[in-house]
C-alpha atoms as a PDB file:
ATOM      1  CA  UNK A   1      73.798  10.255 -47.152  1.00  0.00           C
ATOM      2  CA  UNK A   2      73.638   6.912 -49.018  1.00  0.00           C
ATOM      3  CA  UNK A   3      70.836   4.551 -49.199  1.00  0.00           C
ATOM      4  CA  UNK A   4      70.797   2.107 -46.102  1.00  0.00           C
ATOM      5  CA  UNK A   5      71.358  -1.596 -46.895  1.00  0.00           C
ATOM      6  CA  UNK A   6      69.619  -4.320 -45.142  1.00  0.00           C
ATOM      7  CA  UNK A   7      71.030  -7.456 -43.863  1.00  0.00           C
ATOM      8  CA  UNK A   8      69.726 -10.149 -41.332  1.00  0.00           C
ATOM      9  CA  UNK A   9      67.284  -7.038 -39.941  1.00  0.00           C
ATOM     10  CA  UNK A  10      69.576  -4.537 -39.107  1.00  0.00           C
ATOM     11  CA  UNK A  11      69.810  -1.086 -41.638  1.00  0.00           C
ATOM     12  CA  UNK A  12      73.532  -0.549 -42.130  1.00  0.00           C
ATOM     13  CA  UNK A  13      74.207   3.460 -43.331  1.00  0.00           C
ATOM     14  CA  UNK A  14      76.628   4.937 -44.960  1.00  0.00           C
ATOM     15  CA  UNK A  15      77.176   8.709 -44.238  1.00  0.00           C
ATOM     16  CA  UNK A  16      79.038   8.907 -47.681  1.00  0.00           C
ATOM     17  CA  UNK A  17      81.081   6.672 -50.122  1.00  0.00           C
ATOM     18  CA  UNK A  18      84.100   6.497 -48.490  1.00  0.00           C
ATOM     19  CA  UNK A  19      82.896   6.205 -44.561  1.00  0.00           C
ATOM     20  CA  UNK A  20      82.853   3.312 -42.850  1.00  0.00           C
ATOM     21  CA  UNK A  21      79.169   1.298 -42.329  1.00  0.00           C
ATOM     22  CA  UNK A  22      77.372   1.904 -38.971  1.00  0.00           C
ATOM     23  CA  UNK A  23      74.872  -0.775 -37.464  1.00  0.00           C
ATOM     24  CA  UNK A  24      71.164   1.201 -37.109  1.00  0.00           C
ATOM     25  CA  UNK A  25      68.887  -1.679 -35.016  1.00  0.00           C
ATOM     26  CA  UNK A  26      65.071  -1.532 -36.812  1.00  0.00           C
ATOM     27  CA  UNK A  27      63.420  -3.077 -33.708  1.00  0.00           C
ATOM     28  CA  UNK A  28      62.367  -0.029 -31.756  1.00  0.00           C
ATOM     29  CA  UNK A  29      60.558   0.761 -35.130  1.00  0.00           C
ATOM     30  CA  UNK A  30      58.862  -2.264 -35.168  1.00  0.00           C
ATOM     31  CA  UNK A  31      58.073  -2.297 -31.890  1.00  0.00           C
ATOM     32  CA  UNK A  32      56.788   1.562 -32.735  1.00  0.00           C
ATOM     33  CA  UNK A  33      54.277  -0.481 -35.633  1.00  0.00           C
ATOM     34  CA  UNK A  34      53.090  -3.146 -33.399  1.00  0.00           C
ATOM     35  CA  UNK A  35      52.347  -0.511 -30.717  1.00  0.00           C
ATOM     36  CA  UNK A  36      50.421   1.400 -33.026  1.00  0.00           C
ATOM     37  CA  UNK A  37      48.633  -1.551 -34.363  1.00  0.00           C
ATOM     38  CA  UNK A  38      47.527  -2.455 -30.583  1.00  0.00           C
ATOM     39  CA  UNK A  39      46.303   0.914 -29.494  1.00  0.00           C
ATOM     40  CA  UNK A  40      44.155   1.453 -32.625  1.00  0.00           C
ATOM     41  CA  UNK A  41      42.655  -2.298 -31.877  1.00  0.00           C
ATOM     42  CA  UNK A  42      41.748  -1.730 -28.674  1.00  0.00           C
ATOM     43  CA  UNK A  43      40.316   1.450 -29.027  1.00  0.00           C
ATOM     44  CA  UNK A  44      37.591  -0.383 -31.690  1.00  0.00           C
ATOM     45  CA  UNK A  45      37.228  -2.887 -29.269  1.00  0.00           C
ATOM     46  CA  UNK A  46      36.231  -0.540 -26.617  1.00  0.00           C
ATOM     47  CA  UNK A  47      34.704   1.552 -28.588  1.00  0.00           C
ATOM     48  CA  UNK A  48      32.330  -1.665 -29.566  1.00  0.00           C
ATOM     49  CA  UNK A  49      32.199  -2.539 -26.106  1.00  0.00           C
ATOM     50  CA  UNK A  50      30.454   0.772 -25.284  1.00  0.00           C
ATOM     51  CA  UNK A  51      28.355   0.330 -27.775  1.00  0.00           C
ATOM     52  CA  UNK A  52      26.565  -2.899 -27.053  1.00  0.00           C
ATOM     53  CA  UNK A  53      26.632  -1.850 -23.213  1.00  0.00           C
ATOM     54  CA  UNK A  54      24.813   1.239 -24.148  1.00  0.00           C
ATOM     55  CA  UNK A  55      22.144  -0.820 -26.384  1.00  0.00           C
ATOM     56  CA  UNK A  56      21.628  -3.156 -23.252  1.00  0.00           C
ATOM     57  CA  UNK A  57      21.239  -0.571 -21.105  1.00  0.00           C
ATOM     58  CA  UNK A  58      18.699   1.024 -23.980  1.00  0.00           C
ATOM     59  CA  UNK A  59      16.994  -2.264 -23.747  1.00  0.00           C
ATOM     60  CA  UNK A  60      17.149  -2.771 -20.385  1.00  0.00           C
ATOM     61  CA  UNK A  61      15.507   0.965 -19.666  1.00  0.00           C
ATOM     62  CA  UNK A  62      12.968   0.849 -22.467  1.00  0.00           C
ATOM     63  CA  UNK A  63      11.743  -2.743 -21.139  1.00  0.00           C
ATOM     64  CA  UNK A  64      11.613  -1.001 -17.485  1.00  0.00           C
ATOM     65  CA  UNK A  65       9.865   1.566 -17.935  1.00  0.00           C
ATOM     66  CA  UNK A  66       7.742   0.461 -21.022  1.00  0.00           C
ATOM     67  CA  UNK A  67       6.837  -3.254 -20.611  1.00  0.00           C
ATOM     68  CA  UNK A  68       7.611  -4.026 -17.047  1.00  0.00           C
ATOM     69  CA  UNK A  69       4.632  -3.362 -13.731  1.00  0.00           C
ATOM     70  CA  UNK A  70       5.961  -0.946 -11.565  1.00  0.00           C
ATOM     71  CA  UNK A  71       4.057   2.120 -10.720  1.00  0.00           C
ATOM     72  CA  UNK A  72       4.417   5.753  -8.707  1.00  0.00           C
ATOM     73  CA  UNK A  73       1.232   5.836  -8.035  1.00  0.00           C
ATOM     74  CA  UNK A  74       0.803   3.737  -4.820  1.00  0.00           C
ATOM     75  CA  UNK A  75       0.195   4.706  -1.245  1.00  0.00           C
ATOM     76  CA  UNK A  76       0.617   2.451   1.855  1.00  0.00           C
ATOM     77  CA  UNK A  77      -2.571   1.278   3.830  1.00  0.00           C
ATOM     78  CA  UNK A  78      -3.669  -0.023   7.101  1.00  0.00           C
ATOM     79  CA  UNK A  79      -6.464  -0.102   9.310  1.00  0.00           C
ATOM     80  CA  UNK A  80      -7.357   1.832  12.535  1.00  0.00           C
ATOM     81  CA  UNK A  81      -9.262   0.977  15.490  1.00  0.00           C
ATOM     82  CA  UNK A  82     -11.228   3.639  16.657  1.00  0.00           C
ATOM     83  CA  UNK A  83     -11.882   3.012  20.321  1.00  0.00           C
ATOM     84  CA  UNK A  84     -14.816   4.161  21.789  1.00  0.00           C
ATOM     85  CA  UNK A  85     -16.285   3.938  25.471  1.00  0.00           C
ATOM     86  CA  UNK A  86     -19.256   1.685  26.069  1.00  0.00           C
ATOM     87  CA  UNK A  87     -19.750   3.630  29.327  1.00  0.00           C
ATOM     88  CA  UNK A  88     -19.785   7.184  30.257  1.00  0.00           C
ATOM     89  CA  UNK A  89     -17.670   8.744  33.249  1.00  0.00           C
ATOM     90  CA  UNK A  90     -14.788  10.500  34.269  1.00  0.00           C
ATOM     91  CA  UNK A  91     -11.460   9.295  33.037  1.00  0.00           C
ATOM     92  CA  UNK A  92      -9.061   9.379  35.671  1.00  0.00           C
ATOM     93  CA  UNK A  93      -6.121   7.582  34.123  1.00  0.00           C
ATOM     94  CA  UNK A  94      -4.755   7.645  31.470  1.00  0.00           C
ATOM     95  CA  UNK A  95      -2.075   4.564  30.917  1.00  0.00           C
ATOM     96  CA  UNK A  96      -0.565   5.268  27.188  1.00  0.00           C
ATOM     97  CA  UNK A  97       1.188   7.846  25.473  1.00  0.00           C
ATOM     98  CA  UNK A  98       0.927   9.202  22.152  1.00  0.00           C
ATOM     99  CA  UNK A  99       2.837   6.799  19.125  1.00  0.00           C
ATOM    100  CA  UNK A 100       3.072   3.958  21.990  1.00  0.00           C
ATOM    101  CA  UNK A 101       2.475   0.421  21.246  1.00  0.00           C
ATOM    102  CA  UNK A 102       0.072  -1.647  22.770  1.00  0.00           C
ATOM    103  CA  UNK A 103      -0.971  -5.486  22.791  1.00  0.00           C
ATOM    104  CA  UNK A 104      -4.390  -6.435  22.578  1.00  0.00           C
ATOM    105  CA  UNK A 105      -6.100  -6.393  25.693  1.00  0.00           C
ATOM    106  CA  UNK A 106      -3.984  -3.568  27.124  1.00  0.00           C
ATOM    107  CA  UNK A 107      -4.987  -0.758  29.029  1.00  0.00           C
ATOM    108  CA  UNK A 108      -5.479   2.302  27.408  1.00  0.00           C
ATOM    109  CA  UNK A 109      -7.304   4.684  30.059  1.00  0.00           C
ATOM    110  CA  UNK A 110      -9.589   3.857  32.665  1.00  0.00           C
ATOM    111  CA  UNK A 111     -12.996   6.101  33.776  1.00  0.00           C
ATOM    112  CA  UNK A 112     -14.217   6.491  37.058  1.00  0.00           C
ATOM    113  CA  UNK A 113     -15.060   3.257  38.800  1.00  0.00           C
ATOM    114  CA  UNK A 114     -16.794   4.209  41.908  1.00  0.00           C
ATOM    115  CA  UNK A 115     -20.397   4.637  40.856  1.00  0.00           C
ATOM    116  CA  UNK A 116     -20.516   1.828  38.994  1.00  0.00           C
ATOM    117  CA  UNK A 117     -18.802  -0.163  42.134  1.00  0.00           C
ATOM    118  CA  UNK A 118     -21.904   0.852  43.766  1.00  0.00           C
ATOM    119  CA  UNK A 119     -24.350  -0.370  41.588  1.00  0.00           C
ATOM    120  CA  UNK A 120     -23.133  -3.723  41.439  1.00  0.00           C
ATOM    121  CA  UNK A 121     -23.074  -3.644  45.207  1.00  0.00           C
ATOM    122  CA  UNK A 122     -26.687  -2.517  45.405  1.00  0.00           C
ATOM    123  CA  UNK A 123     -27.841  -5.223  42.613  1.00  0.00           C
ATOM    124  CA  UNK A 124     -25.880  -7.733  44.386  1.00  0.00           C
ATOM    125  CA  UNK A 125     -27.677  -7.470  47.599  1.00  0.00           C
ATOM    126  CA  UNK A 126     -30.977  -7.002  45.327  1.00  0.00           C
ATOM    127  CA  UNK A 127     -30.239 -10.828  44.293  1.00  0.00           C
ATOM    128  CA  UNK A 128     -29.770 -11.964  47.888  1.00  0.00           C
ATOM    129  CA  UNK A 129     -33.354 -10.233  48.601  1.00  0.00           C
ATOM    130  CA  UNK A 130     -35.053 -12.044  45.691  1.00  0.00           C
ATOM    131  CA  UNK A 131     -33.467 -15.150  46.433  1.00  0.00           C
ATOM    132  CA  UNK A 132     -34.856 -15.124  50.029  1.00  0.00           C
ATOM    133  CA  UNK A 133     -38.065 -14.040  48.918  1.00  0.00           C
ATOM    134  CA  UNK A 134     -37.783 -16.969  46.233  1.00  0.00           C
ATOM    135  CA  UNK A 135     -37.513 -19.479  49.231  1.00  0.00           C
ATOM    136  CA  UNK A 136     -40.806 -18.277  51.207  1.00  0.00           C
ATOM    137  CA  UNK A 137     -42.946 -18.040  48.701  1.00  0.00           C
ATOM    138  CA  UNK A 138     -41.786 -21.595  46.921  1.00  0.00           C
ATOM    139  CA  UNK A 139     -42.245 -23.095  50.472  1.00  0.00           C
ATOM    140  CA  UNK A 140     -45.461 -21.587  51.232  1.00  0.00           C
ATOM    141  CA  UNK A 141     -46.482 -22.742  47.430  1.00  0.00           C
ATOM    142  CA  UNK A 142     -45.357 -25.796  48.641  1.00  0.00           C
ATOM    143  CA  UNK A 143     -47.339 -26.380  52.039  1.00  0.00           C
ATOM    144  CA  UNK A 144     -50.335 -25.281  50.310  1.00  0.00           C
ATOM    145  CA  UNK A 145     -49.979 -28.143  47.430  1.00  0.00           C
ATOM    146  CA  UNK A 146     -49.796 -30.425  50.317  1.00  0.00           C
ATOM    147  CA  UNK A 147     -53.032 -29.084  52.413  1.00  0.00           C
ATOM    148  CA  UNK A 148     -55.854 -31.312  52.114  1.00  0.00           C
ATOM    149  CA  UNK A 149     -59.298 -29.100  50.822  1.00  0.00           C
ATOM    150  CA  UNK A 150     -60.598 -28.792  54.189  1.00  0.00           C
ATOM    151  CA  UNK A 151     -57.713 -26.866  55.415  1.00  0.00           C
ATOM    152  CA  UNK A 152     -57.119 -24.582  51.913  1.00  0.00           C
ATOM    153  CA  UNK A 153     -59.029 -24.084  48.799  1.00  0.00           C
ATOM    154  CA  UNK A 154     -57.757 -24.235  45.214  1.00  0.00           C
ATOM    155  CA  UNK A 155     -58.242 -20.639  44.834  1.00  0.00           C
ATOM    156  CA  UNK A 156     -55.480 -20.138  47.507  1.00  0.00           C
ATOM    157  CA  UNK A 157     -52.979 -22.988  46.251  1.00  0.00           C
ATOM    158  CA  UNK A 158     -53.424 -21.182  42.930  1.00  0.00           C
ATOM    159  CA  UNK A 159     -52.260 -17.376  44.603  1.00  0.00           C
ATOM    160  CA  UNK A 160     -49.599 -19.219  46.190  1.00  0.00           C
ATOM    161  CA  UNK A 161     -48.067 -20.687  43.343  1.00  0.00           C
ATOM    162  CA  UNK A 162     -48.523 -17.290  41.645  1.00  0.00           C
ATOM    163  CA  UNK A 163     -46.614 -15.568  43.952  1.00  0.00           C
ATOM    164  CA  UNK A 164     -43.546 -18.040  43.703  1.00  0.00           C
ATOM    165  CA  UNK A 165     -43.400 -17.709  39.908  1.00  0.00           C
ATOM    166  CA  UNK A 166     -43.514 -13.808  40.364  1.00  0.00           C
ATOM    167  CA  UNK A 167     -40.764 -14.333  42.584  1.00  0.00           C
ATOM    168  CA  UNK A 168     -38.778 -16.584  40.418  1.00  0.00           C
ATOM    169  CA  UNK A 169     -38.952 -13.717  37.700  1.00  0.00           C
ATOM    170  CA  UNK A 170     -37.720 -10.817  40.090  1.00  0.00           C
ATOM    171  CA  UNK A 171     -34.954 -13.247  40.967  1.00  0.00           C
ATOM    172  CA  UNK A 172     -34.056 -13.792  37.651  1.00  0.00           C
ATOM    173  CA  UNK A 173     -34.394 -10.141  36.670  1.00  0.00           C
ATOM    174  CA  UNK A 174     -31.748  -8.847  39.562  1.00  0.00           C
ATOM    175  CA  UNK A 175     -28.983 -11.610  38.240  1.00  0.00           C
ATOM    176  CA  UNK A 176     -29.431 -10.387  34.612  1.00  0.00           C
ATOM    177  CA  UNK A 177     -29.250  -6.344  36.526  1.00  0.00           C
ATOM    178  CA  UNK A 178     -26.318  -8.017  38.500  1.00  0.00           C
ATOM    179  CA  UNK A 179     -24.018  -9.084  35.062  1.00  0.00           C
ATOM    180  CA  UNK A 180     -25.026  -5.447  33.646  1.00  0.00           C
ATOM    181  CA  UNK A 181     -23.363  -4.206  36.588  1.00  0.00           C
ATOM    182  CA  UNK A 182     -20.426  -5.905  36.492  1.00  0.00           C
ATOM    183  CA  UNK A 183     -19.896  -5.878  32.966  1.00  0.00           C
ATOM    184  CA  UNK A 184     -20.078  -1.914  33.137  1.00  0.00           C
ATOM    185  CA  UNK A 185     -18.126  -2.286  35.814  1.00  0.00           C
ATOM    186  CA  UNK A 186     -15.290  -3.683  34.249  1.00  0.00           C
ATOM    187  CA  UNK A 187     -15.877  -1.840  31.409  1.00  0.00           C
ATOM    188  CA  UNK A 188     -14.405   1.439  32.983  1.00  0.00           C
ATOM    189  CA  UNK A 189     -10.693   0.000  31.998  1.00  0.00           C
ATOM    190  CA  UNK A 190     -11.312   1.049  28.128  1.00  0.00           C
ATOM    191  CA  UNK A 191      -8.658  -1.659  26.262  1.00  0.00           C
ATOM    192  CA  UNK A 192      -7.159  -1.796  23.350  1.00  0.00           C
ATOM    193  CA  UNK A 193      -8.554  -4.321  21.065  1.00  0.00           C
ATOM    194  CA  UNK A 194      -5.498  -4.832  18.516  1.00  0.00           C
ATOM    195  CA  UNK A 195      -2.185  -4.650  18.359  1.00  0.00           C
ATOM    196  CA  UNK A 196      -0.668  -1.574  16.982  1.00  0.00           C
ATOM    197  CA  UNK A 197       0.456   1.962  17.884  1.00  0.00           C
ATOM    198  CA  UNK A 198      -1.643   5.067  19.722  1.00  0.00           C
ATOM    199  CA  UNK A 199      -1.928   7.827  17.549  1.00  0.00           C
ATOM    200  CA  UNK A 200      -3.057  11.396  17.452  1.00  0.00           C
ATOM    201  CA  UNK A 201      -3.770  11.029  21.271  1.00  0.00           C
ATOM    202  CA  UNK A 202      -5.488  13.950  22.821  1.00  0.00           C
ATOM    203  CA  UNK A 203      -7.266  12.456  25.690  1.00  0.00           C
ATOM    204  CA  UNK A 204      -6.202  13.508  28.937  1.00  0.00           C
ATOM    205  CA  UNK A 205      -7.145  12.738  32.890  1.00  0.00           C
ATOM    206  CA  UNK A 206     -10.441  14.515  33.997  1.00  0.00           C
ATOM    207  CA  UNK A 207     -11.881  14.147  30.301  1.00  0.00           C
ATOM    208  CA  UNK A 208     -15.426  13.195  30.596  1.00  0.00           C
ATOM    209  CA  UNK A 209     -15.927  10.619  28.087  1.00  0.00           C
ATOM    210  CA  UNK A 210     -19.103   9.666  26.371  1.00  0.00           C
ATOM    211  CA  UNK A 211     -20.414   6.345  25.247  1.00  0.00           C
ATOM    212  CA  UNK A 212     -20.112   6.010  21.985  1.00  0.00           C
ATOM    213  CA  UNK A 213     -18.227   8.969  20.939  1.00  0.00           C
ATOM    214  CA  UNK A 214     -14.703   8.070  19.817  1.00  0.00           C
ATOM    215  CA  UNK A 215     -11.568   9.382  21.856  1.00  0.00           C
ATOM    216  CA  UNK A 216      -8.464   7.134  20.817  1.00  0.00           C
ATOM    217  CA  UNK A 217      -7.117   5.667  17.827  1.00  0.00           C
ATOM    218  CA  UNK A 218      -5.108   2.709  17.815  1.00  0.00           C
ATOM    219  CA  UNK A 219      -3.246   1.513  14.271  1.00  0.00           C
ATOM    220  CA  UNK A 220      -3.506  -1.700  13.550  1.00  0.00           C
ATOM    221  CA  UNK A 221       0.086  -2.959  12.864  1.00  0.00           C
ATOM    222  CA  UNK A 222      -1.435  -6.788  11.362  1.00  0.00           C
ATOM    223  CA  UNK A 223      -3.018  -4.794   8.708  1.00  0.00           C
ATOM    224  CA  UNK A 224      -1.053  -3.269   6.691  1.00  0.00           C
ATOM    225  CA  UNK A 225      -1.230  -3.587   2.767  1.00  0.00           C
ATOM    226  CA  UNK A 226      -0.342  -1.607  -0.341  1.00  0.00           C
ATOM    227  CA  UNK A 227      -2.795  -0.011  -3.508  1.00  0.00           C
ATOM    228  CA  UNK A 228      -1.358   0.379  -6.618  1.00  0.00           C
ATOM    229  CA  UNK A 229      -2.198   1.912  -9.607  1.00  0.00           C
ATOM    230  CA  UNK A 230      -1.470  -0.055 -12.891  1.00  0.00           C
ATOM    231  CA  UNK A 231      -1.358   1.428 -16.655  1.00  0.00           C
ATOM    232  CA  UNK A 232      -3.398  -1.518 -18.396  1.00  0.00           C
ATOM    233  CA  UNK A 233      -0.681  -1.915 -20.966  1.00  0.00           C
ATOM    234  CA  UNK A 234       1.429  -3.529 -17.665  1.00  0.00           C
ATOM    235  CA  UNK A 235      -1.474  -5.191 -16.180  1.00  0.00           C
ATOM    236  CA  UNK A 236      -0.963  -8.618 -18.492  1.00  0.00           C
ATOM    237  CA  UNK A 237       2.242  -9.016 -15.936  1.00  0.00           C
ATOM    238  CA  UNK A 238       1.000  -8.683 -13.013  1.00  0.00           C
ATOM    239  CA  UNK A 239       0.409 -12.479 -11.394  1.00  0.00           C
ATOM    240  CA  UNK A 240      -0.887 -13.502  -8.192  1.00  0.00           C
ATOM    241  CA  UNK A 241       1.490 -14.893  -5.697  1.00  0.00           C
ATOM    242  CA  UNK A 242       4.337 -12.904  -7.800  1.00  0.00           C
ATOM    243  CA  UNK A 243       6.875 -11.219  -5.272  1.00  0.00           C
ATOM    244  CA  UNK A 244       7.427  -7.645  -5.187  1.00  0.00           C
ATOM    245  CA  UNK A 245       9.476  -5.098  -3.773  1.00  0.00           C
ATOM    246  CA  UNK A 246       7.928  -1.437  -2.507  1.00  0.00           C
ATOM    247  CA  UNK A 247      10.210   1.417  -1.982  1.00  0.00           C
ATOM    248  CA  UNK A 248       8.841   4.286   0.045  1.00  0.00           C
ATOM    249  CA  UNK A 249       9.117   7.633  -1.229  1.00  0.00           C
ATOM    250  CA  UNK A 250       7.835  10.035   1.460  1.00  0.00           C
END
């Protein structure tokens, strides 16, 4: 084969001496080059490309987890009213269930009201007594202020007026007995004195419950706050009034 000649960018070829010249177009090899030259550019691009995004994301990590305050070791808090009788009786209803929520001032269970309806009956008529006994002995006090000595002596004014303050006091004695019976009376509806859910409830009608002795839990839902645990080397960026964002885990 003869050498190819070259003219205006197309190869002409000879097969031999005495053949006749053929037209060979050199732009699919160029083309070939150029492609070549492309691919190989791009692939350093991307290549660098990777690179920097994996330094960022080096960066990014080692900042994270090195410089910036976030923690594991956190647990969520809140507070719970323990709700305890200030009377003690039967309970004979119980109005909430277990995990319910409640508004303050709701109903949680009520004890027995009858004996306690009773006593503020009895004190109540107590009052009327001392009140009428009040009157007479203030009036007879009164008439014998108003006797001249010849008819009563100061001895006797004295008793009288004795006897109305003594009456005065039991009078006064049986209202204060009367608001201790009502207040335990309306203490036998036991309420719930936040807002939040019932929790680990085990009470149950014809419980006997005791004064004092806690028998339903109520969780405060207005109180709920987060502790963490800082490592002091993330402390210096933690700020007050900074916003944050807890994930929970369990």
């Amino acid at each position: 084969m003869s050498p190819a000649a070259t003219r205006d960018g197309i190869n002409l070829c000879a097969e031999s001496e005495n053949e006749t010249w053929r037209v060979v177009d050199a732009e699919p090899m160029l083309h070939d080059e150029v492609r070549r030259i492309f691919v190989s550019a791009c692939r350093r691009v991307a290549t660098f490309i990777l690179v920097l995004i994996a330094i960022f994301i080096s960066l990014v990590a080692w900042h994270y987890y090195v410089t910036a305050p976030w923690t594991r070791n956190g647990s969520v808090r809140v507070q719970v009213a323990n709700v305890a009788p200030q009377i003690s009786g039967k309970i004979v209803s119980v109005q909430v269930a277990d995990n319910q929520f409640v508004h303050r001032g709701d109903v949680l269970y009520v004890i027995d009201p009858f004996d306690f309806d009773i006593a503020v009956r009895t004190t109540r008529s107590l009052v009327e007594q001392r009140a009428a006994d009040l009157e007479v002995k203030q009036a007879e006090a009164a008439r014998r202020q108003n006797l001249s000595s010849l008819a009563t002596t100061p001895e006797q004014q004295q008793i009288y007026a004795g006897s109305a303050a003594e009456a005065r006091a039991a009078y006064d004695a049986a209202q204060h007995q009367l608001a201790q019976a009502e207040l335990n009376l309306r203490r036998t509806k036991v309420l719930s004195p936040v807002d939040g859910y019932v929790t680990n409830l085990l009470l149950r009608a014809g419980d006997y419950a005791v004064a004092g002795a806690i028998n339903i839990s109520v969780i405060d839902t207005n109180s709920f706050w987060i502790d963490g645990y800082f490592e002091e080397t993330k402390m210096a960026r933690v700020c007050i009034g900074e916003r944050l964002e807890a994930h929970l885990m369990g």
